[in-house]
N, C-alpha and C. Protein backbone atom coordinates (compact mmCIF):
# COMPACT_ATOMS: atom_id res chain seq x y z
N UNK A 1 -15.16 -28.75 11.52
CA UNK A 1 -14.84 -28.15 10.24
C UNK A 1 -14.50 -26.67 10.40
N UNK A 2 -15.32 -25.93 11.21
CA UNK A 2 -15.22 -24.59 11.41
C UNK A 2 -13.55 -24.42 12.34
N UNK A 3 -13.43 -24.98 12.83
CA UNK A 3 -11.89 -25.05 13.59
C UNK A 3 -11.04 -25.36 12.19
N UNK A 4 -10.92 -26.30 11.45
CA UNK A 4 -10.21 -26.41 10.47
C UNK A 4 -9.84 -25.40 9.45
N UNK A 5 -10.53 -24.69 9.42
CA UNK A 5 -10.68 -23.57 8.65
C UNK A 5 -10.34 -22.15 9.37
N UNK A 6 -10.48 -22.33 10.64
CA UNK A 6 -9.77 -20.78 11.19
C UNK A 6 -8.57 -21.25 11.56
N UNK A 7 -8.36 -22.61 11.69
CA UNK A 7 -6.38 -23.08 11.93
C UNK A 7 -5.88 -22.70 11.00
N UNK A 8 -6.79 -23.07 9.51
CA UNK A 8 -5.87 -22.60 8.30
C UNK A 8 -5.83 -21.24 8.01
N UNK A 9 -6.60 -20.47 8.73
CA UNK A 9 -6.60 -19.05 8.26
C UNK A 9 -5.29 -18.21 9.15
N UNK A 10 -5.58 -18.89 10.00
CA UNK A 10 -4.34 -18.41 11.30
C UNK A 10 -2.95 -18.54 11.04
N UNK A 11 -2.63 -19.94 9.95
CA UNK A 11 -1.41 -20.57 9.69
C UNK A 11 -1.11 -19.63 8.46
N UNK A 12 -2.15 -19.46 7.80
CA UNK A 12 -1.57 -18.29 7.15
C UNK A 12 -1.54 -16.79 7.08
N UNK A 13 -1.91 -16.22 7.84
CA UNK A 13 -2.03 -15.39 8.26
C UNK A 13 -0.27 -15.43 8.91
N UNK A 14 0.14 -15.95 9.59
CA UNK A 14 1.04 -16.10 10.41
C UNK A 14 2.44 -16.21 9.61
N UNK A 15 2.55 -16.96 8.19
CA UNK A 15 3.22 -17.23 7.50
C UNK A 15 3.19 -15.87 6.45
N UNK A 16 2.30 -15.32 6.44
CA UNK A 16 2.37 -13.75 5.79
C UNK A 16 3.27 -13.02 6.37
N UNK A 17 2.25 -12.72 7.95
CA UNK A 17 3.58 -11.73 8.48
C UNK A 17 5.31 -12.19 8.99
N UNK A 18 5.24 -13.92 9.12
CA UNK A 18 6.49 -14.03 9.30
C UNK A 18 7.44 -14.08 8.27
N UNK A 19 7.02 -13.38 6.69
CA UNK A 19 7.67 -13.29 5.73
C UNK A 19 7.56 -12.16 5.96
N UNK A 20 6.88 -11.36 5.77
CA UNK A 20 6.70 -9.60 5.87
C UNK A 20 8.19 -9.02 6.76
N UNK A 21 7.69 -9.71 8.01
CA UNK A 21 8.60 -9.06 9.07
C UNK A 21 10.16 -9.42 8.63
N UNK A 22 10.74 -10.38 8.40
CA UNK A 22 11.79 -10.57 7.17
C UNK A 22 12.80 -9.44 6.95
N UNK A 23 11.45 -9.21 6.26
CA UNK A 23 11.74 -7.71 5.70
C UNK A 23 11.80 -6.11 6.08
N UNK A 24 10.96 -6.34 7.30
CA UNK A 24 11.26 -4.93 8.49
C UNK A 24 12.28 -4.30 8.58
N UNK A 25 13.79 -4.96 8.97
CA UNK A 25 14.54 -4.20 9.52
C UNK A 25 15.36 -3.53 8.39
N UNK A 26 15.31 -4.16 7.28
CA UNK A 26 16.05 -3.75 5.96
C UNK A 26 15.46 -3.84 4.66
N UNK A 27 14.59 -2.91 5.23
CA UNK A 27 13.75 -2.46 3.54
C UNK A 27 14.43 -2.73 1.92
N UNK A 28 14.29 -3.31 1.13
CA UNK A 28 14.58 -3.82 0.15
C UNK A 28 13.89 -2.96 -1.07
N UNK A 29 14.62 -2.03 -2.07
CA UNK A 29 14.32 -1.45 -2.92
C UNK A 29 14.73 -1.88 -4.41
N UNK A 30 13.97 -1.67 -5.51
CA UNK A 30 14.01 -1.90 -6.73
C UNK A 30 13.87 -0.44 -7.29
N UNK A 31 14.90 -0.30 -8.07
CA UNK A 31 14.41 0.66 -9.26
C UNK A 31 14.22 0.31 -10.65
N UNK A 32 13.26 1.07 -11.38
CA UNK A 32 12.64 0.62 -12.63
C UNK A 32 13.74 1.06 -13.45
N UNK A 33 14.48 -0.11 -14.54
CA UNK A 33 15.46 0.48 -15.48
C UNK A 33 14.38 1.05 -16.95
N UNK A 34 13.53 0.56 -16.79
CA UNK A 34 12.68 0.72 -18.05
C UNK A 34 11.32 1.11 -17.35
N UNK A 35 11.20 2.12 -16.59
CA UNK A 35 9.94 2.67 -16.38
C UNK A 35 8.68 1.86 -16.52
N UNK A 36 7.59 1.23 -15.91
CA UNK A 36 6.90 0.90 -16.42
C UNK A 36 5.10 1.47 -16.17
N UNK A 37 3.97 1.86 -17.14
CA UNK A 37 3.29 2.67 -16.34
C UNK A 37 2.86 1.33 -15.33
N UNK A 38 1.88 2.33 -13.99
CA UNK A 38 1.32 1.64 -13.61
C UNK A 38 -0.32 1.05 -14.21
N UNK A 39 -0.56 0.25 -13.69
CA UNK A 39 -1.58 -0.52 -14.53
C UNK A 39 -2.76 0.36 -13.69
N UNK A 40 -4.01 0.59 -14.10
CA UNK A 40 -4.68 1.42 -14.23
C UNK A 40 -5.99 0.33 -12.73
N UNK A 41 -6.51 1.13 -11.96
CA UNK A 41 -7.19 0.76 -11.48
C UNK A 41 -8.80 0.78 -11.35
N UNK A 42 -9.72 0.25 -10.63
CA UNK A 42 -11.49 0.87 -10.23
C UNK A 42 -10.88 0.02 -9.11
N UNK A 43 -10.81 0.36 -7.85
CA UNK A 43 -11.16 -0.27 -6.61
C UNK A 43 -12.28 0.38 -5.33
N UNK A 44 -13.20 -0.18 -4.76
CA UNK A 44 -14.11 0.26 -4.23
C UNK A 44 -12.92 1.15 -2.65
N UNK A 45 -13.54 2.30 -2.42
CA UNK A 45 -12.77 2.79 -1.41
C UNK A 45 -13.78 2.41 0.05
N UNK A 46 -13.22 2.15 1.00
CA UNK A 46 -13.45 2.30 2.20
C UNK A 46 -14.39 3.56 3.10
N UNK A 47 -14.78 4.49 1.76
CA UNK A 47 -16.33 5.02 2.21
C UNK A 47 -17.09 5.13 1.67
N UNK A 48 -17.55 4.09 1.22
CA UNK A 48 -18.16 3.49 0.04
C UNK A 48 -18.25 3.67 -1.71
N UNK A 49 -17.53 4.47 -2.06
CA UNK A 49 -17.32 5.15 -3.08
C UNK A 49 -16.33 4.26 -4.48
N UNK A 50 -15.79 4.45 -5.19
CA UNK A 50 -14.86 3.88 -5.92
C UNK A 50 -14.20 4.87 -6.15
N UNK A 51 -12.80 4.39 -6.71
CA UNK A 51 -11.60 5.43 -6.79
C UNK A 51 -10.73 4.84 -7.99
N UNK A 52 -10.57 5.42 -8.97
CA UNK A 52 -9.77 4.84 -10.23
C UNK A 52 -8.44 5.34 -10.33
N UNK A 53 -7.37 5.22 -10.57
CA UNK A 53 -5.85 5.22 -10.79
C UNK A 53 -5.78 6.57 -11.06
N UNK A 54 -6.17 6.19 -12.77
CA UNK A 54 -5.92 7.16 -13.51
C UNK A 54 -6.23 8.51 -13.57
N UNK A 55 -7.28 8.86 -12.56
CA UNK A 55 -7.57 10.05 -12.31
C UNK A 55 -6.91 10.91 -11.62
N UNK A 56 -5.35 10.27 -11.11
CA UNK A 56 -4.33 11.13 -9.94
C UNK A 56 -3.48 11.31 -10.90
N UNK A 57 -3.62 11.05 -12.56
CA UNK A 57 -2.26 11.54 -13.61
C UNK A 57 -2.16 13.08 -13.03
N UNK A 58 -0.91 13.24 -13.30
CA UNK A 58 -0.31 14.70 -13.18
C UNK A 58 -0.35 14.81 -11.78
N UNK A 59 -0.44 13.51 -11.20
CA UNK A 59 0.11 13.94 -9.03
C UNK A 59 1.01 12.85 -9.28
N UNK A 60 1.97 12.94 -8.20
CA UNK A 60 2.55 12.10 -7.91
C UNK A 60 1.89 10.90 -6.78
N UNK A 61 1.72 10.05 -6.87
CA UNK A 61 1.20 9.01 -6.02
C UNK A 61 2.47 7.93 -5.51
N UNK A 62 1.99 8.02 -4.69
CA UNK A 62 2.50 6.73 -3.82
C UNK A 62 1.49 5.67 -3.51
N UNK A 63 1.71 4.68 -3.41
CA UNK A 63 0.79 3.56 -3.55
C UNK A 63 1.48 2.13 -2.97
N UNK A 64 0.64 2.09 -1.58
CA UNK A 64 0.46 1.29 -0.32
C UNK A 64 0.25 -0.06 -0.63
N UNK A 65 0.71 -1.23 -0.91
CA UNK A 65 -0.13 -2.53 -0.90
C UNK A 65 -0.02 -2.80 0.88
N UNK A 66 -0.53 -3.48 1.59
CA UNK A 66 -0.70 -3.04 2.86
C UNK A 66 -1.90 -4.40 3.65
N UNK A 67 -1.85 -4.82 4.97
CA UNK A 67 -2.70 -5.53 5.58
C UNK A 67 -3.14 -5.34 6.60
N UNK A 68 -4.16 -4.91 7.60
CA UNK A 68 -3.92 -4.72 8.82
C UNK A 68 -3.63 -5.39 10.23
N UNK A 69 -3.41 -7.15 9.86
CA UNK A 69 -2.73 -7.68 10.28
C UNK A 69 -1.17 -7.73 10.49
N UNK A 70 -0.60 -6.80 9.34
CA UNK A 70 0.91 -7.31 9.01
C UNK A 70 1.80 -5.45 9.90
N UNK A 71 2.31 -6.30 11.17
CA UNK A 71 3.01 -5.16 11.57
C UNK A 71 4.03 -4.27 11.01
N UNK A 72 4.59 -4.87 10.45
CA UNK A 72 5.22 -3.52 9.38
C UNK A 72 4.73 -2.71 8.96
N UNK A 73 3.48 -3.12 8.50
CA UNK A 73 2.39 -2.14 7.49
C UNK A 73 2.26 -1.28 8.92
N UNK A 74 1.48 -1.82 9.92
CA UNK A 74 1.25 -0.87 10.91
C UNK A 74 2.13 0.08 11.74
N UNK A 75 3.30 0.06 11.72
CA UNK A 75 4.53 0.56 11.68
C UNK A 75 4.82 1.74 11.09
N UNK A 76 4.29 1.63 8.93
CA UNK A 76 4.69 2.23 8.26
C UNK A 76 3.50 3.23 8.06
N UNK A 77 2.36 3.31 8.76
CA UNK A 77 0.90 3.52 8.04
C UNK A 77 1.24 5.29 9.43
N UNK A 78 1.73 5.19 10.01
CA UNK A 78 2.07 6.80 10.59
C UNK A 78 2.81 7.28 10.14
N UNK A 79 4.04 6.83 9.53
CA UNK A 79 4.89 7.67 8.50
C UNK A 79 4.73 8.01 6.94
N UNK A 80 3.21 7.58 6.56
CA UNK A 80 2.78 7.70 5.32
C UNK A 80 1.51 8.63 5.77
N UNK A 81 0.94 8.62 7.00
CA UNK A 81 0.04 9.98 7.53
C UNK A 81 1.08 11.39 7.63
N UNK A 82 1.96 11.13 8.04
CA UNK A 82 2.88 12.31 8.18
C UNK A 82 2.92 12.48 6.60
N UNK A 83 3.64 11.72 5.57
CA UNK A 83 3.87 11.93 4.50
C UNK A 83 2.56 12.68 3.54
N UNK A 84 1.79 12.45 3.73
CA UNK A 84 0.33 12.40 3.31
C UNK A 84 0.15 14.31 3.56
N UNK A 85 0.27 14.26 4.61
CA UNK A 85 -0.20 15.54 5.18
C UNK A 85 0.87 16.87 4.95
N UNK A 86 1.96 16.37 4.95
CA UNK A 86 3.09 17.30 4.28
C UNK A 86 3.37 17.71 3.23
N UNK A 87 2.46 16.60 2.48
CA UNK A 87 2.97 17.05 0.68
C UNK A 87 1.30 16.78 0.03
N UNK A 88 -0.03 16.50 0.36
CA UNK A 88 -1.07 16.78 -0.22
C UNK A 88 -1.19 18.05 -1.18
N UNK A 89 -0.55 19.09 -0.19
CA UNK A 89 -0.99 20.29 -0.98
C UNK A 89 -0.16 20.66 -1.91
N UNK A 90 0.93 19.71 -2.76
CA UNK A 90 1.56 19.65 -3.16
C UNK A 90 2.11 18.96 -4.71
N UNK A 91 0.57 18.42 -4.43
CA UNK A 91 0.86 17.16 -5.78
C UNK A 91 0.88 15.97 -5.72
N UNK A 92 0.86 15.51 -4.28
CA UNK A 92 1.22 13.93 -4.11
C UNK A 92 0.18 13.56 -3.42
N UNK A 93 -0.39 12.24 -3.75
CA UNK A 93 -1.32 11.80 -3.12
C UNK A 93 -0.96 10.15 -2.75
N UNK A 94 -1.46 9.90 -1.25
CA UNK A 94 -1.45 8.42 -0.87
C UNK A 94 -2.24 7.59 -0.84
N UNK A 95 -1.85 5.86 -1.40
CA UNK A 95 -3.81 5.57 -1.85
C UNK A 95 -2.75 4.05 -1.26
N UNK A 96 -3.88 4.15 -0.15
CA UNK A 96 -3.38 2.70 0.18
C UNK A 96 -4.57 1.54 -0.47
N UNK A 97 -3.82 0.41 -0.38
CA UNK A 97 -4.85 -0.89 -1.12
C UNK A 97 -4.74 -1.82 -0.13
N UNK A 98 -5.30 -1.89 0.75
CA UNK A 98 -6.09 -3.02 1.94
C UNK A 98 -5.75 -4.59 1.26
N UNK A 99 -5.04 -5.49 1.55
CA UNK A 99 -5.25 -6.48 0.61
C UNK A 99 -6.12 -7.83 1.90
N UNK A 100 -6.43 -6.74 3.14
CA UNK A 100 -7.29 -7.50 3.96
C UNK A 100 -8.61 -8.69 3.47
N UNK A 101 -9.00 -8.91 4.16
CA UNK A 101 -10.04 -10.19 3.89
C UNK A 101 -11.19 -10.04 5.09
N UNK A 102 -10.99 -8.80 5.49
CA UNK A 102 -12.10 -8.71 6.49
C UNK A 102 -12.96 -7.64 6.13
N UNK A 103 -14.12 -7.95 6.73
CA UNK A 103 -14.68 -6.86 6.57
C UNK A 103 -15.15 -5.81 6.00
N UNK A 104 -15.81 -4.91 5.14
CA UNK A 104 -15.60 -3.60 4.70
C UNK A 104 -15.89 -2.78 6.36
N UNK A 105 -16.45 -3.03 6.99
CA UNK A 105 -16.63 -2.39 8.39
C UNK A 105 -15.78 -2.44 9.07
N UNK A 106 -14.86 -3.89 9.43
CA UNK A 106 -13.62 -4.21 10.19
C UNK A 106 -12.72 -2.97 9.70
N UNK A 107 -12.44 -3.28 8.33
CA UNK A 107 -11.16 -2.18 7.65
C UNK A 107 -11.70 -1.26 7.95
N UNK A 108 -12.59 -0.21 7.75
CA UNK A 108 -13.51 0.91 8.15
C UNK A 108 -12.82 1.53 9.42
N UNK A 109 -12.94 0.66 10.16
CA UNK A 109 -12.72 0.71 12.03
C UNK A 109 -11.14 0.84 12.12
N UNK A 110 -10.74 -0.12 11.29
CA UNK A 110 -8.97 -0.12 11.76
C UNK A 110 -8.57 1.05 11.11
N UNK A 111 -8.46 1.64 9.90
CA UNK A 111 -8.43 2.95 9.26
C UNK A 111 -8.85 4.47 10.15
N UNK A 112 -10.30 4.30 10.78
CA UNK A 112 -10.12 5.30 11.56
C UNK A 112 -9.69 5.33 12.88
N UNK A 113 -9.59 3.77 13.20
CA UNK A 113 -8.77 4.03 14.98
C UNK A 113 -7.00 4.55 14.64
N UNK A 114 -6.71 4.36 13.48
CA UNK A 114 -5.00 4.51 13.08
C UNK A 114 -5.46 5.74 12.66
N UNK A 115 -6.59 6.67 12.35
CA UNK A 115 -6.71 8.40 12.14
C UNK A 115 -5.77 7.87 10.63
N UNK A 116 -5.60 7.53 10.05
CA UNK A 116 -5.47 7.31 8.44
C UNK A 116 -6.19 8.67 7.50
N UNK A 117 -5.87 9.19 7.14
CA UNK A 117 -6.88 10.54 6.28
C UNK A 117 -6.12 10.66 4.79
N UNK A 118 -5.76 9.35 4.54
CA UNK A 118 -5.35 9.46 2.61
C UNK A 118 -6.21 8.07 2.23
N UNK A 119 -6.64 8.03 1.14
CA UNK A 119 -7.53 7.38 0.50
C UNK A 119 -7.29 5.73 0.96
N UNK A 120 -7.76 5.19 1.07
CA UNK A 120 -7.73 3.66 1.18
C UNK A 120 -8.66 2.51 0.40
N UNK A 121 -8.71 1.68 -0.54
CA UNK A 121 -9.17 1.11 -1.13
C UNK A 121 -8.74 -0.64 -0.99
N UNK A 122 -9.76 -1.29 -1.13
CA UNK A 122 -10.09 -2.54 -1.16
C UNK A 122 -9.61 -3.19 -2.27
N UNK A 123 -8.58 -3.95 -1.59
CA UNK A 123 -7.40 -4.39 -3.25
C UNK A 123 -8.07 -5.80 -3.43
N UNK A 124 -7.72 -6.93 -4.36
CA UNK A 124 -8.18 -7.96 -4.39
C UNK A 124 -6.81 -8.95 -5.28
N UNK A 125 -7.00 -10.00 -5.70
CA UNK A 125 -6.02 -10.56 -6.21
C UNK A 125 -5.66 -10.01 -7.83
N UNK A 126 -6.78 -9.31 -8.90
CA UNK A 126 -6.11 -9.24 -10.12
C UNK A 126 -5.58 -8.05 -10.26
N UNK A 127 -5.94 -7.08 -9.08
CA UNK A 127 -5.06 -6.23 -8.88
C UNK A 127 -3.31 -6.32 -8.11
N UNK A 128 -3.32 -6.74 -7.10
CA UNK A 128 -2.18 -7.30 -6.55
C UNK A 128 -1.34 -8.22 -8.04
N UNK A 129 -1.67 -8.83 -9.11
CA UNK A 129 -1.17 -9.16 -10.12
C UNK A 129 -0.61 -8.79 -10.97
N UNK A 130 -1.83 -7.40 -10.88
CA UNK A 130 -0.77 -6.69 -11.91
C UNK A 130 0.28 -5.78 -11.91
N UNK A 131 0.35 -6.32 -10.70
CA UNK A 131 1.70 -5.09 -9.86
C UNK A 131 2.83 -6.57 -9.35
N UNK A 132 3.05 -7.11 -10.25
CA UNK A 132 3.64 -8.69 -10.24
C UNK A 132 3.58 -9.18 -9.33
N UNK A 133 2.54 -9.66 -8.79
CA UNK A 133 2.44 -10.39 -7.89
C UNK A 133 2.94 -9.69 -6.13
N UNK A 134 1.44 -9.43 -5.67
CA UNK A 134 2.51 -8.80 -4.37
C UNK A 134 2.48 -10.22 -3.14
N UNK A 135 4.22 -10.37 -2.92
CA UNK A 135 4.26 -11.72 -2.24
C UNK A 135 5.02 -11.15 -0.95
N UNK A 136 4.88 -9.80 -0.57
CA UNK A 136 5.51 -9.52 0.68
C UNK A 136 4.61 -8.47 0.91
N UNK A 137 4.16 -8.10 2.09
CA UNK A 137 3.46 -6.61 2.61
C UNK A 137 4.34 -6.12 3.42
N UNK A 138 4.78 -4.60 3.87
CA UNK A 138 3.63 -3.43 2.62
C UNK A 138 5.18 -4.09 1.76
N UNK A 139 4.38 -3.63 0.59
CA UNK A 139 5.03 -3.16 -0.92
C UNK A 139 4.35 -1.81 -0.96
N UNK A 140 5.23 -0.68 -1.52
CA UNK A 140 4.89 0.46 -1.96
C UNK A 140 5.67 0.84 -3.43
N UNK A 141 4.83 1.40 -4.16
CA UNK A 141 5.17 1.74 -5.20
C UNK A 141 5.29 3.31 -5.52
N UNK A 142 5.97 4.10 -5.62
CA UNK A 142 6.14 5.80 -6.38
C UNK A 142 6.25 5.63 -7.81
N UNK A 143 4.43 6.58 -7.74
CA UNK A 143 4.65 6.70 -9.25
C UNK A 143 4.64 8.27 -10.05
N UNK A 144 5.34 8.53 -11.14
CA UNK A 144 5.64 9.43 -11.12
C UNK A 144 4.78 10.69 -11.84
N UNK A 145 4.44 11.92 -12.21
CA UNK A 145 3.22 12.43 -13.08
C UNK A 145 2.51 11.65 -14.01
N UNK A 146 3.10 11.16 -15.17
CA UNK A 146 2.69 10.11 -16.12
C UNK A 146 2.57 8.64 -15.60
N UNK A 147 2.48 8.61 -13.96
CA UNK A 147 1.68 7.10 -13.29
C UNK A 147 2.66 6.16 -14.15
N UNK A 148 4.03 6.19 -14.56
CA UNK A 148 5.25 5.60 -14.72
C UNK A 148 5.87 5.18 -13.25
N UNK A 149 6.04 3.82 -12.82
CA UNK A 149 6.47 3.05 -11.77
C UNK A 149 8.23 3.88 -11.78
N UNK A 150 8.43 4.55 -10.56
CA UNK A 150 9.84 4.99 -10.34
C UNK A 150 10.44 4.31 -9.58
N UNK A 151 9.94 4.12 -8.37
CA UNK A 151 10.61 2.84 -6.95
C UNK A 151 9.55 2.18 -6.76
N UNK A 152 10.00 0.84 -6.34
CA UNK A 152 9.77 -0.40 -5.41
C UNK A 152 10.19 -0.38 -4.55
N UNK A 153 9.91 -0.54 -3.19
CA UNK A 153 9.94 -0.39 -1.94
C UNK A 153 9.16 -2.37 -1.30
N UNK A 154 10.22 -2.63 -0.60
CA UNK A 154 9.63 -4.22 -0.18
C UNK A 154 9.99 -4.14 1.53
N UNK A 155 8.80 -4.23 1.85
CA UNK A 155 8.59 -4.48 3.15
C UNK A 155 8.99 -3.20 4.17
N UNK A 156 8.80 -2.92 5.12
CA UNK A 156 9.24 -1.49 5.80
C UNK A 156 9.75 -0.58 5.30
N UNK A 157 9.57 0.52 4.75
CA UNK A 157 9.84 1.42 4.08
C UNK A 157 10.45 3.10 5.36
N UNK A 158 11.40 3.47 5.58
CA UNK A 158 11.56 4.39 6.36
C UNK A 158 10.84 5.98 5.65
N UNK A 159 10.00 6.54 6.20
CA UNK A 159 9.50 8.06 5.96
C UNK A 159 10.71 8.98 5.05
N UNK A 160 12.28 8.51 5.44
CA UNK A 160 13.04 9.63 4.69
C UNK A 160 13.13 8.88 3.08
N UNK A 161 13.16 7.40 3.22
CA UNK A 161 13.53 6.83 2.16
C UNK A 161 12.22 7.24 1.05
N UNK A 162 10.66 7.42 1.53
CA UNK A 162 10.41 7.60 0.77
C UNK A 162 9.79 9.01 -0.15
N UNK A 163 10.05 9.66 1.25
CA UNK A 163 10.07 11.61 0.73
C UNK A 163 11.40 11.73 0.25
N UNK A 164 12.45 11.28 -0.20
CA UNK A 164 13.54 10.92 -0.99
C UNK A 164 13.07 11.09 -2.60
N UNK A 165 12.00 9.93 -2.78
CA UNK A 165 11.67 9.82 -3.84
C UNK A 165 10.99 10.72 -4.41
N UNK A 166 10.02 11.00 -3.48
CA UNK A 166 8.93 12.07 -3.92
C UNK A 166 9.60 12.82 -4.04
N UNK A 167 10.17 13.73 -3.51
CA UNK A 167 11.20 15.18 -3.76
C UNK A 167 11.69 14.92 -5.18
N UNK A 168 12.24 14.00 -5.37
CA UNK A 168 12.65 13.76 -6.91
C UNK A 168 11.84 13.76 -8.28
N UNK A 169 10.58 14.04 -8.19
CA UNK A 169 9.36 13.78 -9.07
C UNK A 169 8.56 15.21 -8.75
N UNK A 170 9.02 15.83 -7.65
CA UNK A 170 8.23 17.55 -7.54
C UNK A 170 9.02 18.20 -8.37
């Protein structure tokens, strides 16, 4: 039984990132014709603490859906440390959402062996929902002072494409 159950975890696991990766080489963007805010969060953060949405109104945020299985994400998670660190003092803040299944210690570990230093939080499914369903990782979202959704970003996101955006919202 215990084999049955890590085959199925593996098979999907596997079927995640071989959709994810898909999407690597040609990042796929949406823009909002009708603005929409983002939906408001409480997710527990990764040092033990909780961290709510709405308290980054008046920053610009960017916002990570993300796995640490899914190589793209791991790909994209040094060009959002660079991003992070260039424009903190600035107004913009990065809050990634783990949509992992391991661990709070596992994620803990993978966060600081990747030196990660912007917020990270423990996403779950009715969050991932209300951001319509996230069916590809990473998804990143820019949102703008009033936490109004500006870009969608699907799957690999390049560092210029998305200090592009941000510059546009400073």
């Amino acid at each position: 039984m215990k084999k049955l159950v890590v085959g199925i975890i593996v098979v999907v696991a596997i079927a995640v990132v071989a959709l994810s990766w898909g999407n690597f080489s040609n990042a796929k963007t949406q823009s909002q014709e009708a603005a929409q805010t983002a939906a408001d969060f409480t997710l527990p953060t990764i040092q033990g603490g909780n961290l709510t949405l709405s308290t980054y109104k008046g920053s610009v945020v960017v916002l990570d859906f993300w796995a640490s299985f899914c190589p793209p994400c791991r790909e994209e998670i040094p060009e959002l440390i660079q991003l992070y660190d260039a424009y903190k003092g600035r107004g913009v803040v990065i809050i990634g959402v783990s949509l992992d299944r391991i661990s709070p210690e596992e994620l803990k570990r993978f966060c600081d062996n990747m030196n990660i230093d912007y917020p990270i939080v423990r996403g779950n499914d009715t969050v991932a929902a209300q951001y319509g369903g996230i069916r590809y990782i990473p998804t990143l979202f820019v949102l703008d002072r009033t936490m109004k959704i500006t870009k969608k970003f699907i799957g690999y996101t390049p560092r210029a494409a998305i200090e592009s955006e941000i510059k546009k919202l400073l």
